[in-house]
C-alpha atoms as a PDB file:
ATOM      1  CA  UNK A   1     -12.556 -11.618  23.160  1.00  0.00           C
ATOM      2  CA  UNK A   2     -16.122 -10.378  21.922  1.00  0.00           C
ATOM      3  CA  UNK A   3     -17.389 -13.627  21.811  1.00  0.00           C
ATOM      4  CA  UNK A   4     -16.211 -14.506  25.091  1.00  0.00           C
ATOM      5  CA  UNK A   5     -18.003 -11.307  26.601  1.00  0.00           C
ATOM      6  CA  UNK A   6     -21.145 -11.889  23.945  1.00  0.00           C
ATOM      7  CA  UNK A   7     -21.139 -15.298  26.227  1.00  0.00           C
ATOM      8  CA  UNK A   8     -20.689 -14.170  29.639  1.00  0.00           C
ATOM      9  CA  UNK A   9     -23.709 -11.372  29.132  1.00  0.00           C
ATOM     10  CA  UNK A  10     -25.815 -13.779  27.972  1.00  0.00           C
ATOM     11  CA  UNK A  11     -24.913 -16.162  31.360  1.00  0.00           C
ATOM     12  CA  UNK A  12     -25.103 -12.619  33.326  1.00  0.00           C
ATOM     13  CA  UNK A  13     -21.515 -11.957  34.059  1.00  0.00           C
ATOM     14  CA  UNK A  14     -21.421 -15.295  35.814  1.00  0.00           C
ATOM     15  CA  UNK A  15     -17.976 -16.747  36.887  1.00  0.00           C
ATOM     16  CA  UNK A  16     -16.775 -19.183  34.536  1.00  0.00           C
ATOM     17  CA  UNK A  17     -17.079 -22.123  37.687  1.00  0.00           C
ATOM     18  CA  UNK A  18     -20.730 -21.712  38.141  1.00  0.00           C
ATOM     19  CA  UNK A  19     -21.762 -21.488  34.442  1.00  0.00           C
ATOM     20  CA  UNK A  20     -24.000 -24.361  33.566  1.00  0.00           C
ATOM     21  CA  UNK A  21     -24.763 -26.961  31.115  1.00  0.00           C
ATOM     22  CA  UNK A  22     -28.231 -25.339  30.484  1.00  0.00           C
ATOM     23  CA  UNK A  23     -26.536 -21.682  29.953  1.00  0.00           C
ATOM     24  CA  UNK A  24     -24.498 -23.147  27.484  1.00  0.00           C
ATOM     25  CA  UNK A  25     -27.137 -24.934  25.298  1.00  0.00           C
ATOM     26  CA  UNK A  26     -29.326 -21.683  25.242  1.00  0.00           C
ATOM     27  CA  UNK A  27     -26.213 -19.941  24.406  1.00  0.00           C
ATOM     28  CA  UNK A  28     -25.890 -21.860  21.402  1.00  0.00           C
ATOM     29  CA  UNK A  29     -29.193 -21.904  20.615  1.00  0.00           C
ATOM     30  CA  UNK A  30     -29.480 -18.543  20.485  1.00  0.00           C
ATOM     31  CA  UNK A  31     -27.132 -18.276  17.720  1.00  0.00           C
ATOM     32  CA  UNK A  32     -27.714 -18.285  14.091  1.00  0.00           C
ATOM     33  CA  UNK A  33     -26.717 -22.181  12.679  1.00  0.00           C
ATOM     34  CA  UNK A  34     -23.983 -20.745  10.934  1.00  0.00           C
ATOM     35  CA  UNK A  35     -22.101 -19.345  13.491  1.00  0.00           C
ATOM     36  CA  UNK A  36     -22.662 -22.012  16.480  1.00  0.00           C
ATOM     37  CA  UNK A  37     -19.416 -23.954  15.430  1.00  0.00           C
ATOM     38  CA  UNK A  38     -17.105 -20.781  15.536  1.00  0.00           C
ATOM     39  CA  UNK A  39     -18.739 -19.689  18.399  1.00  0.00           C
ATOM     40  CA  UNK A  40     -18.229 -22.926  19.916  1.00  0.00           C
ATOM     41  CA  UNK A  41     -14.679 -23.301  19.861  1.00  0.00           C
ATOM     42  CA  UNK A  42     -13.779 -19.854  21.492  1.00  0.00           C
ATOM     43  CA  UNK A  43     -16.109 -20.364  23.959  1.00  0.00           C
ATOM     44  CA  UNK A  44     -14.590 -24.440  24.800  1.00  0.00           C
ATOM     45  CA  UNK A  45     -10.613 -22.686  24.654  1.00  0.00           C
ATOM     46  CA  UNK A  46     -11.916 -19.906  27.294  1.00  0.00           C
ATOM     47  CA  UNK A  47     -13.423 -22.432  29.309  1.00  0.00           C
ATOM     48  CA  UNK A  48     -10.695 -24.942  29.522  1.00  0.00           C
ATOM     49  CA  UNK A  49      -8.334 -21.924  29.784  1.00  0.00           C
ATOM     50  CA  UNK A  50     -10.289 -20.626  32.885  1.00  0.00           C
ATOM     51  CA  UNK A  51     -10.589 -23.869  34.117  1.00  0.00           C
ATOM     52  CA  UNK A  52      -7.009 -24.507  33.803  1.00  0.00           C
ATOM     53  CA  UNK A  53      -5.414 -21.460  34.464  1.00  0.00           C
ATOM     54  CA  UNK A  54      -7.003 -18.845  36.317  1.00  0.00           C
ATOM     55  CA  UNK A  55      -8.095 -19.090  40.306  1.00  0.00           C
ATOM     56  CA  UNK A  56     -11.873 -17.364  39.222  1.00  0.00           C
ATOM     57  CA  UNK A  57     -11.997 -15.404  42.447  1.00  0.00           C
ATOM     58  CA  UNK A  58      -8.731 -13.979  42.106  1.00  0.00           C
ATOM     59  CA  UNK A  59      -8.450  -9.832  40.895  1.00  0.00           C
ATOM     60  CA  UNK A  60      -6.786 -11.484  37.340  1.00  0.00           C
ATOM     61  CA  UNK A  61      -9.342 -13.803  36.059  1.00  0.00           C
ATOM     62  CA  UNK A  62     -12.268 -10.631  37.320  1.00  0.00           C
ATOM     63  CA  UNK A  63      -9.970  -8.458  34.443  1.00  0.00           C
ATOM     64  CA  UNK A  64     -10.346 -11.265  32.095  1.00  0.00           C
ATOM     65  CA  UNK A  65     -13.537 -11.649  32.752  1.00  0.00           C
ATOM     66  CA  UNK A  66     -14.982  -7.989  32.667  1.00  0.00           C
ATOM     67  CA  UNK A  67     -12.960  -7.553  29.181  1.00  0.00           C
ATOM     68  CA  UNK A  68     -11.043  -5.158  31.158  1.00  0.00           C
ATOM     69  CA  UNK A  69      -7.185  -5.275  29.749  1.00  0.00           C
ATOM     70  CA  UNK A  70      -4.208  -7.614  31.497  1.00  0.00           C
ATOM     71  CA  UNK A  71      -1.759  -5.530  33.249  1.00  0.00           C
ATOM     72  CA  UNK A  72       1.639  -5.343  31.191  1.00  0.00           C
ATOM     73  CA  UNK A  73       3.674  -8.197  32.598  1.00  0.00           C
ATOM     74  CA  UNK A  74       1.414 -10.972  30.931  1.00  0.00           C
ATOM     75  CA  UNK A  75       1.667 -14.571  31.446  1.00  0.00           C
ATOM     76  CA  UNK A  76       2.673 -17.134  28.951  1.00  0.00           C
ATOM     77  CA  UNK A  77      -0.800 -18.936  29.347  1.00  0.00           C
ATOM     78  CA  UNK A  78      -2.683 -15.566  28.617  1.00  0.00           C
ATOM     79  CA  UNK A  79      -0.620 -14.900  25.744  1.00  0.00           C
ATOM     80  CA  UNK A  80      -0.953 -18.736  24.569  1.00  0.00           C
ATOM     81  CA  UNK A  81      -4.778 -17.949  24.390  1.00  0.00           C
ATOM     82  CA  UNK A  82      -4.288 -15.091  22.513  1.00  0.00           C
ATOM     83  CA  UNK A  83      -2.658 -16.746  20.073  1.00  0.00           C
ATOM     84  CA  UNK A  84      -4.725 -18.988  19.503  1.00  0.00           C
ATOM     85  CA  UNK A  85      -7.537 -16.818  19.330  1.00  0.00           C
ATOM     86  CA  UNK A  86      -5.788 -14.626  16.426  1.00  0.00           C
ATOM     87  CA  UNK A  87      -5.030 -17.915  14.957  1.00  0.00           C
ATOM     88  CA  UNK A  88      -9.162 -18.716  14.988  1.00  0.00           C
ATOM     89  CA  UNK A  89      -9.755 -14.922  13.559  1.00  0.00           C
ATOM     90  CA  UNK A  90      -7.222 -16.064  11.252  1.00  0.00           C
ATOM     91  CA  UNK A  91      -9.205 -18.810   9.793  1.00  0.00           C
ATOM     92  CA  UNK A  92     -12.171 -17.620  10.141  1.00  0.00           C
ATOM     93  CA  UNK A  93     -11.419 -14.813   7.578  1.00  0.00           C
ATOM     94  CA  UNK A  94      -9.892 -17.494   5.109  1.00  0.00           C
ATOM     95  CA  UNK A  95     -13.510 -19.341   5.534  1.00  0.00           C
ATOM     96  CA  UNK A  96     -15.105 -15.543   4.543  1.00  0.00           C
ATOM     97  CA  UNK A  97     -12.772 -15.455   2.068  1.00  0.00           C
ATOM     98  CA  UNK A  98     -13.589 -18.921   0.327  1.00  0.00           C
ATOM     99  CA  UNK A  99     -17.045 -18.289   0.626  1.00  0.00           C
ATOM    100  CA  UNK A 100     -16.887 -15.221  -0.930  1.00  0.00           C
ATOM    101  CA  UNK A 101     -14.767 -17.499  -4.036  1.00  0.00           C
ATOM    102  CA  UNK A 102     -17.589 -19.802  -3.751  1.00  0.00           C
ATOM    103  CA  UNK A 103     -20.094 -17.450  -4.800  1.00  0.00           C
ATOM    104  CA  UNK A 104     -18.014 -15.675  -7.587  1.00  0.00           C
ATOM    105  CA  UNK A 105     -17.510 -18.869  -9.119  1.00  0.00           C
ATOM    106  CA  UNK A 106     -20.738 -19.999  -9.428  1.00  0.00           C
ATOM    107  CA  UNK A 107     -21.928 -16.426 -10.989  1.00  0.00           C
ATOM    108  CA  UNK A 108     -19.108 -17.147 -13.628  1.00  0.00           C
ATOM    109  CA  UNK A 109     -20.094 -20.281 -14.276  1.00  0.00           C
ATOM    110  CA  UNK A 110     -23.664 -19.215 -14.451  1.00  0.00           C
ATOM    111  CA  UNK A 111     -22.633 -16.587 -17.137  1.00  0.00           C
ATOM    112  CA  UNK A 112     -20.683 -18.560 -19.100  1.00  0.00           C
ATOM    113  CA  UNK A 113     -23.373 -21.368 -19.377  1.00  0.00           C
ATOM    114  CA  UNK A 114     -25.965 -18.410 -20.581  1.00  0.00           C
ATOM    115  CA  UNK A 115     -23.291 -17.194 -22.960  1.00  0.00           C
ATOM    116  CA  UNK A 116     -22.430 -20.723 -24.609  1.00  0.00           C
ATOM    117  CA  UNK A 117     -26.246 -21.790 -24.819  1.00  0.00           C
ATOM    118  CA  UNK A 118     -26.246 -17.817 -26.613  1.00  0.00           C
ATOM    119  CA  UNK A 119     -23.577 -18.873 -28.857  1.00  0.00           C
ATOM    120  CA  UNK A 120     -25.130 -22.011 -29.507  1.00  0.00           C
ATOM    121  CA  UNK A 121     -28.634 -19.952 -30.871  1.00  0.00           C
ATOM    122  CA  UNK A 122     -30.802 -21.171 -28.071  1.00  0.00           C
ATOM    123  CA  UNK A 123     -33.256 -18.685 -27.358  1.00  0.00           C
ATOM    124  CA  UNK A 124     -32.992 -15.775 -25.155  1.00  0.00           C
ATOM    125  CA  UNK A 125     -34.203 -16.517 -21.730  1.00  0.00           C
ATOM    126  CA  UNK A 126     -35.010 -12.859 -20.064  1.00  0.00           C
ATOM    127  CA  UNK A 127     -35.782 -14.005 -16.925  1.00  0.00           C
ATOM    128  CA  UNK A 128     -32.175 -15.626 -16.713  1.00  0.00           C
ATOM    129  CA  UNK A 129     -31.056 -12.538 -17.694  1.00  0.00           C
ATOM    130  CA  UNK A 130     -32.035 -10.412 -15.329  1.00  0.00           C
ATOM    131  CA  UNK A 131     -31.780 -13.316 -12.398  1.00  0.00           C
ATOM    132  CA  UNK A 132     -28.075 -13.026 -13.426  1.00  0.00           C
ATOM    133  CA  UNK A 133     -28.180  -9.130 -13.582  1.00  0.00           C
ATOM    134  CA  UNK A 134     -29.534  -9.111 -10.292  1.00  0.00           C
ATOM    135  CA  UNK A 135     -27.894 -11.768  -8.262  1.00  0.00           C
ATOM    136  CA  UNK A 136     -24.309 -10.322  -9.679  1.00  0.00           C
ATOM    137  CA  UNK A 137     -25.498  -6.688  -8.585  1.00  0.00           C
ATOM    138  CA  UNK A 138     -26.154  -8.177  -5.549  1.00  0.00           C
ATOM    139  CA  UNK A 139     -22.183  -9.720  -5.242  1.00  0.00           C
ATOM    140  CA  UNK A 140     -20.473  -6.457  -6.017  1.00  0.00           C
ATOM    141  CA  UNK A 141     -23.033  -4.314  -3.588  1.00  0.00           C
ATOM    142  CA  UNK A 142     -22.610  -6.462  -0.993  1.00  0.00           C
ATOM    143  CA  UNK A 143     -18.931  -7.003  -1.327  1.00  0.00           C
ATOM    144  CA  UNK A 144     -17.592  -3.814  -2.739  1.00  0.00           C
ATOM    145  CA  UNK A 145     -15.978  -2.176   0.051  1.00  0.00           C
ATOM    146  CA  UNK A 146     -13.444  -5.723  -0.392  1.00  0.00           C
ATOM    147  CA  UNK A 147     -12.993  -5.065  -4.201  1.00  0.00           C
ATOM    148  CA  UNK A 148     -12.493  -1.456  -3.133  1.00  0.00           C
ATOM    149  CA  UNK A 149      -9.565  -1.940  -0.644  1.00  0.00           C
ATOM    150  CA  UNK A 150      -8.445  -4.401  -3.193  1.00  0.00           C
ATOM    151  CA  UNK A 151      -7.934  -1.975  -6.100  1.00  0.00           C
ATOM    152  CA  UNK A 152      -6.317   0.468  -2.993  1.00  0.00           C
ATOM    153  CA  UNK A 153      -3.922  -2.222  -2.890  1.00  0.00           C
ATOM    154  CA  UNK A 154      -2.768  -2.008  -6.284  1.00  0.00           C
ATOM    155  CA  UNK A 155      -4.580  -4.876  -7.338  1.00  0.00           C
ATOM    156  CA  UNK A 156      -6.806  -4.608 -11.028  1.00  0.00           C
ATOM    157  CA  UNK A 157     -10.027  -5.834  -9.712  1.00  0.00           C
ATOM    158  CA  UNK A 158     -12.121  -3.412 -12.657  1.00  0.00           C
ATOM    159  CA  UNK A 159     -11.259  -0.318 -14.141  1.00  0.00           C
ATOM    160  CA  UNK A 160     -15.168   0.616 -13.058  1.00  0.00           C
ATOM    161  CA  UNK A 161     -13.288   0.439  -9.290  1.00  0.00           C
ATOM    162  CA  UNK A 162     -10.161   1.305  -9.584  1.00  0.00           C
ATOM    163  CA  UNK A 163     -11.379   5.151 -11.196  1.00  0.00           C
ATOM    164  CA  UNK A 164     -14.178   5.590  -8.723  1.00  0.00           C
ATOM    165  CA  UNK A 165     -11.139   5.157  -6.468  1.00  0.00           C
ATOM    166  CA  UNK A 166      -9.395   8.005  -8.364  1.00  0.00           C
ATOM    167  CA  UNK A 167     -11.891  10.424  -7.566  1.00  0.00           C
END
């Protein structure tokens, strides 16, 4: 639903029937690279479901359209679309998630290669060092509130985190 109001700001509250192709592309270009596909298919299932679904000048589709909640007696094509949308949020935290894998496993891999080439007696390489000091710093700053709710969980992630979650 907030990217389907981030949208209809940006094409100034506009009913879905007189948005144009031009709004759309500077929509999307607007957006960081990254995010353009995500972005993309909320805002194609809310247009094909207002399309489909919803007379645009009629009191329900305003609601939808200002955000403003559905009255309690919703209808199966509303709830289909919200579905779906959890099913999007859904993946889109898996994708988080395996990028967040992504980057763990290169920093092990990175360590271990510096720790064999160590073992092997080739000489110590501070700069490496500290580019792998600082680029795993960097990982567990910018993701500890996740390890955090992790160890909550009951899950080992580091004794380091699981006693600063003790006090």
């Amino acid at each position: 639903m907030c990217v389907v109001r981030r949208f209809l700001r940006f094409a100034g509250n506009e009913r879905p029937d007189r948005i144009g192709e031009n709004t759309v592309r500077a929509f999307f270009q607007s957006l960081p690279e990254a995010s353009r596909k995500q972005f993309a298919t909320v805002i194609r299932q809310f247009l094909v479901f207002a399309a489909a679904r919803c007379d645009v000048g009629s009191p329900k589709s305003q609601r939808l359209i200002a955000g403003n909640p559905a009255p309690k007696g919703k209808d199966a094509g509303e709830l289909a679309l919200r579905k779906t949308w959890d099913v999007d949020r859904v993946a889109e935290k898996k994708e988080q998630t395996d990028d967040l894998i992504v980057k763990l496993a290169r920093k092990v891999i990175d360590c271990y290669l510096h720790l064999q080439g160590r073992m092997k007696g080739e000489p110590e390489n501070l700069d490496n060092v500290y580019r792998l000091a600082d680029e795993c710093r960097e990982l567990i700053e910018s993701n500890l509130a996740r390890f955090m709710q992790l160890s909550a969980e009951g899950r080992n992630v580091h004794s380091k985190i699981d006693w600063r979650m003790q006090r």
